[in-house]
Protein backbone atom coordinates (compact mmCIF):
# COMPACT_ATOMS: atom_id res chain seq x y z
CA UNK A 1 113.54 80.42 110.37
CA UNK A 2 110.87 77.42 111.13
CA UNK A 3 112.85 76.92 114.39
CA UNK A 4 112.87 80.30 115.25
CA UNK A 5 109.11 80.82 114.59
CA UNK A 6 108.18 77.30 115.89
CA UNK A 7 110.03 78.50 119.54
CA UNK A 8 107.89 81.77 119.20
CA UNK A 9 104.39 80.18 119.05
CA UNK A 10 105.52 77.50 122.06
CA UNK A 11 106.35 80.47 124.26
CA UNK A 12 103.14 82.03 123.43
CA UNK A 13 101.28 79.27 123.88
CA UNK A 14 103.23 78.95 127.36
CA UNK A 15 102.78 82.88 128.41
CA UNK A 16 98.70 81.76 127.44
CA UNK A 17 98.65 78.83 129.68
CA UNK A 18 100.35 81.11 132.49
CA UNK A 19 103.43 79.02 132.79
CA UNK A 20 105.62 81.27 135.22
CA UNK A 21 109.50 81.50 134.15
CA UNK A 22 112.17 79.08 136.20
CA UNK A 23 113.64 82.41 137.05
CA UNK A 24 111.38 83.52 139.05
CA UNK A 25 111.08 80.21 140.94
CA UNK A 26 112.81 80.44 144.05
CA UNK A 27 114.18 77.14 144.91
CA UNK A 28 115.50 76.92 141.10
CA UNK A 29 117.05 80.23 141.53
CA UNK A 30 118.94 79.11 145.27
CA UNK A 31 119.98 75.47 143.42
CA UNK A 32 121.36 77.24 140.47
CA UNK A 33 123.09 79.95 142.32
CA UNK A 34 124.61 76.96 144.83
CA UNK A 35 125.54 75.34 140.93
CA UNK A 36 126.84 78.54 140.02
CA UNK A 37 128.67 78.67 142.79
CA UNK A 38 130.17 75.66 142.33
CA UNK A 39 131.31 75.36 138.39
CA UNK A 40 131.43 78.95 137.55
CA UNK A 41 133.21 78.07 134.05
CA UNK A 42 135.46 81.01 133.99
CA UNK A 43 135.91 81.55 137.53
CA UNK A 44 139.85 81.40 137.30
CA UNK A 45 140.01 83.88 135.40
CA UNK A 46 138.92 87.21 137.29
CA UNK A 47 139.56 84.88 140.93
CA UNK A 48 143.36 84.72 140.15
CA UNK A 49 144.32 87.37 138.01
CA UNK A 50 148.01 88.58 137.99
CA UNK A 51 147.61 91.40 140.17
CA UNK A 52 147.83 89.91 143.59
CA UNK A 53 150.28 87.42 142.66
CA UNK A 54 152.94 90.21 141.84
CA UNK A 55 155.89 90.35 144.26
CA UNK A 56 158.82 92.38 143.59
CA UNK A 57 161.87 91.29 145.60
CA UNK A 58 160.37 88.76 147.38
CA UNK A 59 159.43 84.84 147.31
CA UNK A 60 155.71 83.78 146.07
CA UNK A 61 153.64 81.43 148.24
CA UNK A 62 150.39 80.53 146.61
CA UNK A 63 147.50 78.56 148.75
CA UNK A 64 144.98 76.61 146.23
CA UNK A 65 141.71 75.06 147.49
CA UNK A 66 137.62 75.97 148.68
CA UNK A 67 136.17 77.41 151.65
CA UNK A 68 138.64 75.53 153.54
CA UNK A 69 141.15 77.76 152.21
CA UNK A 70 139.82 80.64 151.63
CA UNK A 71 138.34 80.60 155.30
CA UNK A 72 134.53 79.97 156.59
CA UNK A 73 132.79 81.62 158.43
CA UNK A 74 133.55 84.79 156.25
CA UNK A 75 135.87 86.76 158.65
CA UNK A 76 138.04 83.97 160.31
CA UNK A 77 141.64 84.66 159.46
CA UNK A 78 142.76 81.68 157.02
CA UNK A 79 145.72 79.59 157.33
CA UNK A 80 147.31 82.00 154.61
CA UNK A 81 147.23 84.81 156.60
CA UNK A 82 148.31 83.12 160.08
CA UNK A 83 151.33 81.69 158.00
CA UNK A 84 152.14 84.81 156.05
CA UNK A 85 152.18 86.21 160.08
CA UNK A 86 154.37 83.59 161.03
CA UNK A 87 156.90 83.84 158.34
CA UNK A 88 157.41 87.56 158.66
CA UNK A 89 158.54 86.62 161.87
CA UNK A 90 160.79 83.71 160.75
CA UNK A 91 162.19 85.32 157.57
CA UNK A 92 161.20 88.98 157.43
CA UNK A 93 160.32 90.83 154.17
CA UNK A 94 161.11 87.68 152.20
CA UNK A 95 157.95 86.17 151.44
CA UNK A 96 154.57 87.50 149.96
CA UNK A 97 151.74 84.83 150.82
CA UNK A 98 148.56 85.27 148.05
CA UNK A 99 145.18 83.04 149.05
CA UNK A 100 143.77 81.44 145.70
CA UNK A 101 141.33 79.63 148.10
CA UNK A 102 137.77 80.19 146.48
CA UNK A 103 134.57 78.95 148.43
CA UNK A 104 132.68 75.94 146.61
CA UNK A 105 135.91 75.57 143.60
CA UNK A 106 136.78 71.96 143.21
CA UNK A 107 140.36 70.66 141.59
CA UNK A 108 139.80 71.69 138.08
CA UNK A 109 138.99 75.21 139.42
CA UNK A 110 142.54 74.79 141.50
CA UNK A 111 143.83 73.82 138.18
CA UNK A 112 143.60 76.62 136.56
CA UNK A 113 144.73 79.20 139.20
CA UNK A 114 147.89 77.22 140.12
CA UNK A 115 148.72 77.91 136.45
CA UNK A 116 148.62 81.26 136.66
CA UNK A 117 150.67 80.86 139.72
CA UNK A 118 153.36 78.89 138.02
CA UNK A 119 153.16 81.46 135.12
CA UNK A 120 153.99 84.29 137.91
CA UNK A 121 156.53 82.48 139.28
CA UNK A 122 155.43 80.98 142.47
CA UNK A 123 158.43 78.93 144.32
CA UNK A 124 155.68 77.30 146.86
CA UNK A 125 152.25 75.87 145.96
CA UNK A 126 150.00 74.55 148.87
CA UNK A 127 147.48 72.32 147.58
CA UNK A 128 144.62 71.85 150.59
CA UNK A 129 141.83 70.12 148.25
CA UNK A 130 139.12 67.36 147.27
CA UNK A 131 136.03 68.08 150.15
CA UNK A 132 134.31 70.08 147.33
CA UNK A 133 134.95 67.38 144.38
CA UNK A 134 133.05 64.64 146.43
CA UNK A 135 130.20 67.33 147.84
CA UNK A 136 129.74 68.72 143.53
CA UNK A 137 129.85 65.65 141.87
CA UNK A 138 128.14 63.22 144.10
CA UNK A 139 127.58 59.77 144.22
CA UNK A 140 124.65 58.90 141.49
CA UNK A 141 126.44 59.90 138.53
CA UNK A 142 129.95 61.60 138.67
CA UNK A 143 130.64 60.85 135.30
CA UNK A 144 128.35 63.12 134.03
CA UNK A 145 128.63 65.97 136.63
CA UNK A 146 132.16 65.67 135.57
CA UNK A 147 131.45 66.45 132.31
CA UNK A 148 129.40 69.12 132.71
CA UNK A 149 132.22 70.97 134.88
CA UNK A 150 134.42 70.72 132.33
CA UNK A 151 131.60 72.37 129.51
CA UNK A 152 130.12 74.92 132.39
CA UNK A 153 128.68 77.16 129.78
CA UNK A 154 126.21 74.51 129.52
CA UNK A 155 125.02 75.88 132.92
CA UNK A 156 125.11 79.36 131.70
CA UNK A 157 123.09 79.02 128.75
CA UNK A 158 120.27 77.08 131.21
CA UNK A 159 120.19 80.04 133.01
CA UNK A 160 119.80 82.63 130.10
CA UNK A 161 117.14 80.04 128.89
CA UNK A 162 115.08 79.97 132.44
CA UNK A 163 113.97 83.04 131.38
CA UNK A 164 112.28 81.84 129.20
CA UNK A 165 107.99 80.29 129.53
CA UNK A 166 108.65 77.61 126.86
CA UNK A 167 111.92 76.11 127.98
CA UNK A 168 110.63 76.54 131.37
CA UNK A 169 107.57 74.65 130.34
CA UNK A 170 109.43 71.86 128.79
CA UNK A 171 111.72 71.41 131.87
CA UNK A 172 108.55 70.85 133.97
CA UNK A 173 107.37 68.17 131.54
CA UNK A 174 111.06 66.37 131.83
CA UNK A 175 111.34 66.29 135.83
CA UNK A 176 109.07 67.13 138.40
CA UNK A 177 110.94 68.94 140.72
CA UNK A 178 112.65 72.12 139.67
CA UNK A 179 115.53 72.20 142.25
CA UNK A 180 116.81 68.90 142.65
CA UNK A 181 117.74 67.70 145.97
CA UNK A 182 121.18 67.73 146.54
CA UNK A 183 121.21 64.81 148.93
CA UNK A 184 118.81 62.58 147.46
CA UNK A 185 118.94 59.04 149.01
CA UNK A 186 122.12 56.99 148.55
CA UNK A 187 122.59 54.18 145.99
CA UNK A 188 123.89 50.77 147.06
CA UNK A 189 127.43 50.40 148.37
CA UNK A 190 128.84 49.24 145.23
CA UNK A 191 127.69 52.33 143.59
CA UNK A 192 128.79 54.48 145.75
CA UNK A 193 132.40 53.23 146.27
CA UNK A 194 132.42 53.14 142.42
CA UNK A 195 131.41 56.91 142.47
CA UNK A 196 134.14 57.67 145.18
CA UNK A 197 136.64 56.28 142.56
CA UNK A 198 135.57 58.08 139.52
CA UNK A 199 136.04 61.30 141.43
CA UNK A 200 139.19 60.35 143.35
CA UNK A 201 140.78 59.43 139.96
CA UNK A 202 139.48 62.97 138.49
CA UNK A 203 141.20 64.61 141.65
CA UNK A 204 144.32 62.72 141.02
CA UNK A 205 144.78 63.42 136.70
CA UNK A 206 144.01 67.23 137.72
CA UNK A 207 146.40 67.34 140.64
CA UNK A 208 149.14 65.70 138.90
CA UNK A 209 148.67 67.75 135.90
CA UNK A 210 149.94 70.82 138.27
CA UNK A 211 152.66 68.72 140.02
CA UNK A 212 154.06 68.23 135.68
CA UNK A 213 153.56 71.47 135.21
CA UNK A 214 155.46 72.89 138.98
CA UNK A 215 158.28 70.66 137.94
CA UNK A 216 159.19 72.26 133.99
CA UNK A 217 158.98 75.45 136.74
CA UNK A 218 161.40 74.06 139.34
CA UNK A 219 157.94 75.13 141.68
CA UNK A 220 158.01 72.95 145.10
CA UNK A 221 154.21 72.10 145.64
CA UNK A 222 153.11 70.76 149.38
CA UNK A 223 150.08 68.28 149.33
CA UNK A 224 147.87 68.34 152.12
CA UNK A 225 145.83 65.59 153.73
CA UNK A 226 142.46 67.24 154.46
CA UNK A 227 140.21 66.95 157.67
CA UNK A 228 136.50 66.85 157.99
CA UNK A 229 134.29 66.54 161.33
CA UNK A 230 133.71 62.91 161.98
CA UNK A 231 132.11 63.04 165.38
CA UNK A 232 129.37 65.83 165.31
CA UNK A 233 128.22 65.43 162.00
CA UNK A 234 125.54 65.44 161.02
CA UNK A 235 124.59 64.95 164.99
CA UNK A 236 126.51 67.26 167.55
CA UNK A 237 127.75 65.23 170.44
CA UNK A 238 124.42 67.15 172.72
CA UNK A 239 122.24 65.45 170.39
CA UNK A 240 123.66 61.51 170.66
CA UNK A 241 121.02 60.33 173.19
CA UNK A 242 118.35 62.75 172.42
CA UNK A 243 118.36 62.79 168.36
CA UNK A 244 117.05 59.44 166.35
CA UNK A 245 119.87 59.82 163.92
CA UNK A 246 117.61 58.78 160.84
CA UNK A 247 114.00 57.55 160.56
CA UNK A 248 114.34 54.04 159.01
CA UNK A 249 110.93 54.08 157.36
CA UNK A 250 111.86 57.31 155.59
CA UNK A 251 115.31 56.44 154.85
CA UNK A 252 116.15 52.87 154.57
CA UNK A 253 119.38 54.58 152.91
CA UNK A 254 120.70 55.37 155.79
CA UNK A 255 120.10 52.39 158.19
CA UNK A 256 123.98 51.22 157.71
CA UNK A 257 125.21 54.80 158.56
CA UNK A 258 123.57 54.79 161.86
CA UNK A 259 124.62 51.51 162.61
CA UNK A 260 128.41 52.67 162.54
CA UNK A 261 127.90 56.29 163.96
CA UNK A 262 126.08 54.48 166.83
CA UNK A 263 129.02 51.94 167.52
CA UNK A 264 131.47 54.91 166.81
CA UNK A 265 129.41 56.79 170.14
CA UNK A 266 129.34 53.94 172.17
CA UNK A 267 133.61 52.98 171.74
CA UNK A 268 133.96 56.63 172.67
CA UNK A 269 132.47 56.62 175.52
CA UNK A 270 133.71 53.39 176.87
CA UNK A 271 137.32 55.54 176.10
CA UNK A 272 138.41 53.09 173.03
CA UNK A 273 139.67 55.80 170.74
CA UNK A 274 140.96 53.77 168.53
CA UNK A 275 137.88 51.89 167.62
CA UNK A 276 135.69 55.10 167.69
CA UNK A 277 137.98 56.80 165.23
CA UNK A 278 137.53 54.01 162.60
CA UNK A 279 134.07 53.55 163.67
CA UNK A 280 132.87 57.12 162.92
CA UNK A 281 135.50 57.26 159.73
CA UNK A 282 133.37 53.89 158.68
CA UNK A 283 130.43 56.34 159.43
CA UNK A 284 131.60 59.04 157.27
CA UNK A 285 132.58 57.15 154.35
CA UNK A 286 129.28 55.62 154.06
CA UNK A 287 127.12 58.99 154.06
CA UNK A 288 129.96 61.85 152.97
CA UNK A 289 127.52 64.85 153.43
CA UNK A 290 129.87 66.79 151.51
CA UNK A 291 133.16 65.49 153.06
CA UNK A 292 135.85 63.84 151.10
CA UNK A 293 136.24 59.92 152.17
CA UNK A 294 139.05 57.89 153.29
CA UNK A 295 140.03 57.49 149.26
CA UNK A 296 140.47 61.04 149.01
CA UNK A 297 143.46 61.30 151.26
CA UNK A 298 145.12 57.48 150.39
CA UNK A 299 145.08 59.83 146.63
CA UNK A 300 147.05 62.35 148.08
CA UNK A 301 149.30 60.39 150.09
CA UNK A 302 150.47 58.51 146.47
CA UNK A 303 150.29 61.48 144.61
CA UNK A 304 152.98 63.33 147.38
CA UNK A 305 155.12 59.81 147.06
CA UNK A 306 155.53 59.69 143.56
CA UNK A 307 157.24 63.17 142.96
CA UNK A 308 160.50 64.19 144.42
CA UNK A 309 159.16 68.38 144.24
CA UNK A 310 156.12 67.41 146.01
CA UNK A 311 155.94 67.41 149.65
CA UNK A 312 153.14 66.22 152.12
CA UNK A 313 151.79 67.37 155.07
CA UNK A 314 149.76 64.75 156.71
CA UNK A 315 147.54 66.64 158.72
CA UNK A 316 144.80 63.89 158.79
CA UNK A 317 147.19 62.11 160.73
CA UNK A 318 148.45 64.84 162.76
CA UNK A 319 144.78 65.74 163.91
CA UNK A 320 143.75 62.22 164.76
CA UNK A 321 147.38 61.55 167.18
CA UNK A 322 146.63 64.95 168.74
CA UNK A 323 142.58 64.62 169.19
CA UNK A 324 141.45 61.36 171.58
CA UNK A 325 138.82 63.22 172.83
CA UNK A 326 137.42 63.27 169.09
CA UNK A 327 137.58 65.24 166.12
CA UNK A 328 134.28 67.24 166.11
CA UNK A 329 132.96 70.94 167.06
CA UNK A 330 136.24 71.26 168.74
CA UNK A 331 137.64 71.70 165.45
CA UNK A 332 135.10 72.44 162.83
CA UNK A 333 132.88 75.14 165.15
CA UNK A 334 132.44 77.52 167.83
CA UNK A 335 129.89 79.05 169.76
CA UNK A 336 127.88 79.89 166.38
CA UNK A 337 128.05 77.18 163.90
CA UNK A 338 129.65 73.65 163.62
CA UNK A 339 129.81 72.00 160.07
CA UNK A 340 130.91 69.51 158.31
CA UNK A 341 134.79 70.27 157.14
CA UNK A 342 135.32 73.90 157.95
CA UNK A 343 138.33 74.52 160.40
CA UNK A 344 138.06 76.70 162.96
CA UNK A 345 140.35 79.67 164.37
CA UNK A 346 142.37 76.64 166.27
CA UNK A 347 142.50 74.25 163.12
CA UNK A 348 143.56 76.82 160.94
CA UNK A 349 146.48 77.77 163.63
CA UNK A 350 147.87 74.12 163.37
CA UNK A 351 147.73 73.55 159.38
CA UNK A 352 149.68 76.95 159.12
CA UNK A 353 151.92 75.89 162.35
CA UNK A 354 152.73 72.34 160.13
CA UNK A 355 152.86 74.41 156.80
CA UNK A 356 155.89 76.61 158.75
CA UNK A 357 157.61 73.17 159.69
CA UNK A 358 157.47 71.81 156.15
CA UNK A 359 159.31 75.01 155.27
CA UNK A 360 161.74 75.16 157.25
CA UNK A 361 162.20 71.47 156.49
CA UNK A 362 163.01 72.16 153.27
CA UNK A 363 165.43 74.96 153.52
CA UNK A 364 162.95 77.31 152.19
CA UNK A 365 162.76 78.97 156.01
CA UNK A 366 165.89 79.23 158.24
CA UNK A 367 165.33 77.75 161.37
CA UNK A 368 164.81 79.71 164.66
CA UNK A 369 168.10 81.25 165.99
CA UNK A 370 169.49 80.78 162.38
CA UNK A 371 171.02 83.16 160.26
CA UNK A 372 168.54 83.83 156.75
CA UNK A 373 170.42 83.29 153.66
């Protein structure tokens, strides 16, 4: 009991000293809700339940990923649904198309639900991940965030704690911000490429953990390359002249960002593509924001080469061959909002346009004009 009783006369002593609860903080409550969000520890279990995934007399397409998937803003019809349009029309009444997309849910989250997939006997899973890996675990120690996924509850049990005055205290004590920031300023370039491959190769033993289990299934799994706004972010292409990019006093971090996003403005607009592309990719892999780097996709690429059930859609590719003018609002906005990696209503039209190729490509669609089997 001396535990018990010693916890008892700290939290009096904090409810004395009028040490307010973490709870009722507000930035802790938005960083842990965002955290929440993001490693939910028994989110695939009530997110991909059976129900949905039941399809009597016809074939089972399952789509696993994050927002990206699931479709952001809230409202914009997913690739899912456009494909699940577009196959009724290709192959009537033969398919049902279920979206285990789940905004913030990194790979082990995708994990999970394309288990419960295989275990409902899905012939198709399409695998559009890894923005969300890179934008939870970060670059100043992945190893740990890693870690902490994989024991969420740990989370949980902070947040039935924050309740209380005298853990509250005591995290006060131990850090002096409540809500950390989640883009604190970036560690040297050695760290950060060493980060990028701690999470790339936590990406890759997840994914190919699926791809084993697909194959005991006979399950055909398509790999996608994913896409992320390299020109407008985080300055839209109305701010180039007029916005400083990054104040150099403030954020010495950031001086060899805005040194390539600069040169990736100026090849644009002297109309060398080419040079622009790799200039703002440069850009992007130096300061992610959120968005998966170049490693990300060289993963997926391997991972797709290395099976003979897994398929790849290159849609990095396909994007940069069908976007010289740049890969920016145009693709991850509207008239509303422009972010980071989101597609838009016209993005989401191609991935489920190349997703329909693949298909028929592998005999799982007939193609137009032909007889179904």
């Amino acid at each position: 009991m001396a535990p018990v009783v010693f916890w008892v006369c700290i939290e009096i002593a904090a409810r004395v000293a009028g040490t307010p609860p973490l709870s009722e903080n507000d930035a802790y409550v938005a960083y842990t809700t965002q955290r929440r969000c993001q490693f939910s520890w028994r989110a695939a279990e009530t997110a991909c339940s059976n129900e949905p995934l039941k399809h009597p007399d016809t074939r089972l397409l399952v789509t696993l990923g994050g927002s990206s998937v699931f479709g952001y803003p809230p409202g914009i019809p997913p690739f899912a649904a456009r494909l699940k349009k577009l196959l009724d029309h290709a192959a009537p009444n033969a398919w049902r198309v279920v979206n285990l997309g789940l905004p913030c849910k990194n790979s082990l989250f995708l994990r999970n639900c394309a288990y419960r997939a295989l275990d409902a006997g899905a012939e198709v899973l399409v695998i559009y991940a890894g923005h969300n890996d890179f934008a939870g675990y970060g670059v100043w120690n992945p190893s740990r965030q890693i870690w902490l996924d994989q024991n969420a509850w740990l989370y949980d049990l902070e947040m039935w704690l924050s309740r209380s005055r005298a853990f509250s205290a005591l995290i006060r004590l131990m850090r002096n911000d409540t809500a950390p920031n989640l883009f604190p300023p970036l560690p040297g370039p050695a760290q950060i490429a060493a980060a990028q491959q701690i999470v790339a190769a936590a990406f890759a033993r997840r994914i190919t953990s699926v791809i084993d289990a697909a194959a005991a299934r006979g399950t055909r799994i398509i790999l996608s390359t994913v896409v992320s706004n390299l020109y407008e972010h985080p300055v839209k292409r109305a701010d180039w002249d007029s916005s400083p990019l990054y104040n150099s006093a403030a954020r010495p971090d950031l001086v060899a960002w805005a040194q390539r996003y600069r040169e990736g403005i100026a090849r644009h607009r002297s109309g060398d593509f080419e040079a622009a592309l790799s200039a703002f990719t440069a850009a992007r892999d130096t300061f992610m924001h959120g968005r998966a780097p170049t490693l990300l996709n060289e993963q997926v690429r391997e991972l797709a080469s290395q099976h003979s059930h897994v398929s790849l859609i290159d849609f990095e590719r396909q994007l940069h061959t069908y976007a010289p003018e740049g890969i920016g609002c145009n693709f991850f906005g509207n008239d509303s909002y422009c972010d980071q990696f989101h597609p838009n209503a016209r993005t989401h039209r191609m991935i489920a346009a190349a997703l329909l190729d693949k298909l028929r490509e592998l005999g799982f669609v007939p193609a137009p004009g032909a007889r179904p089997r």
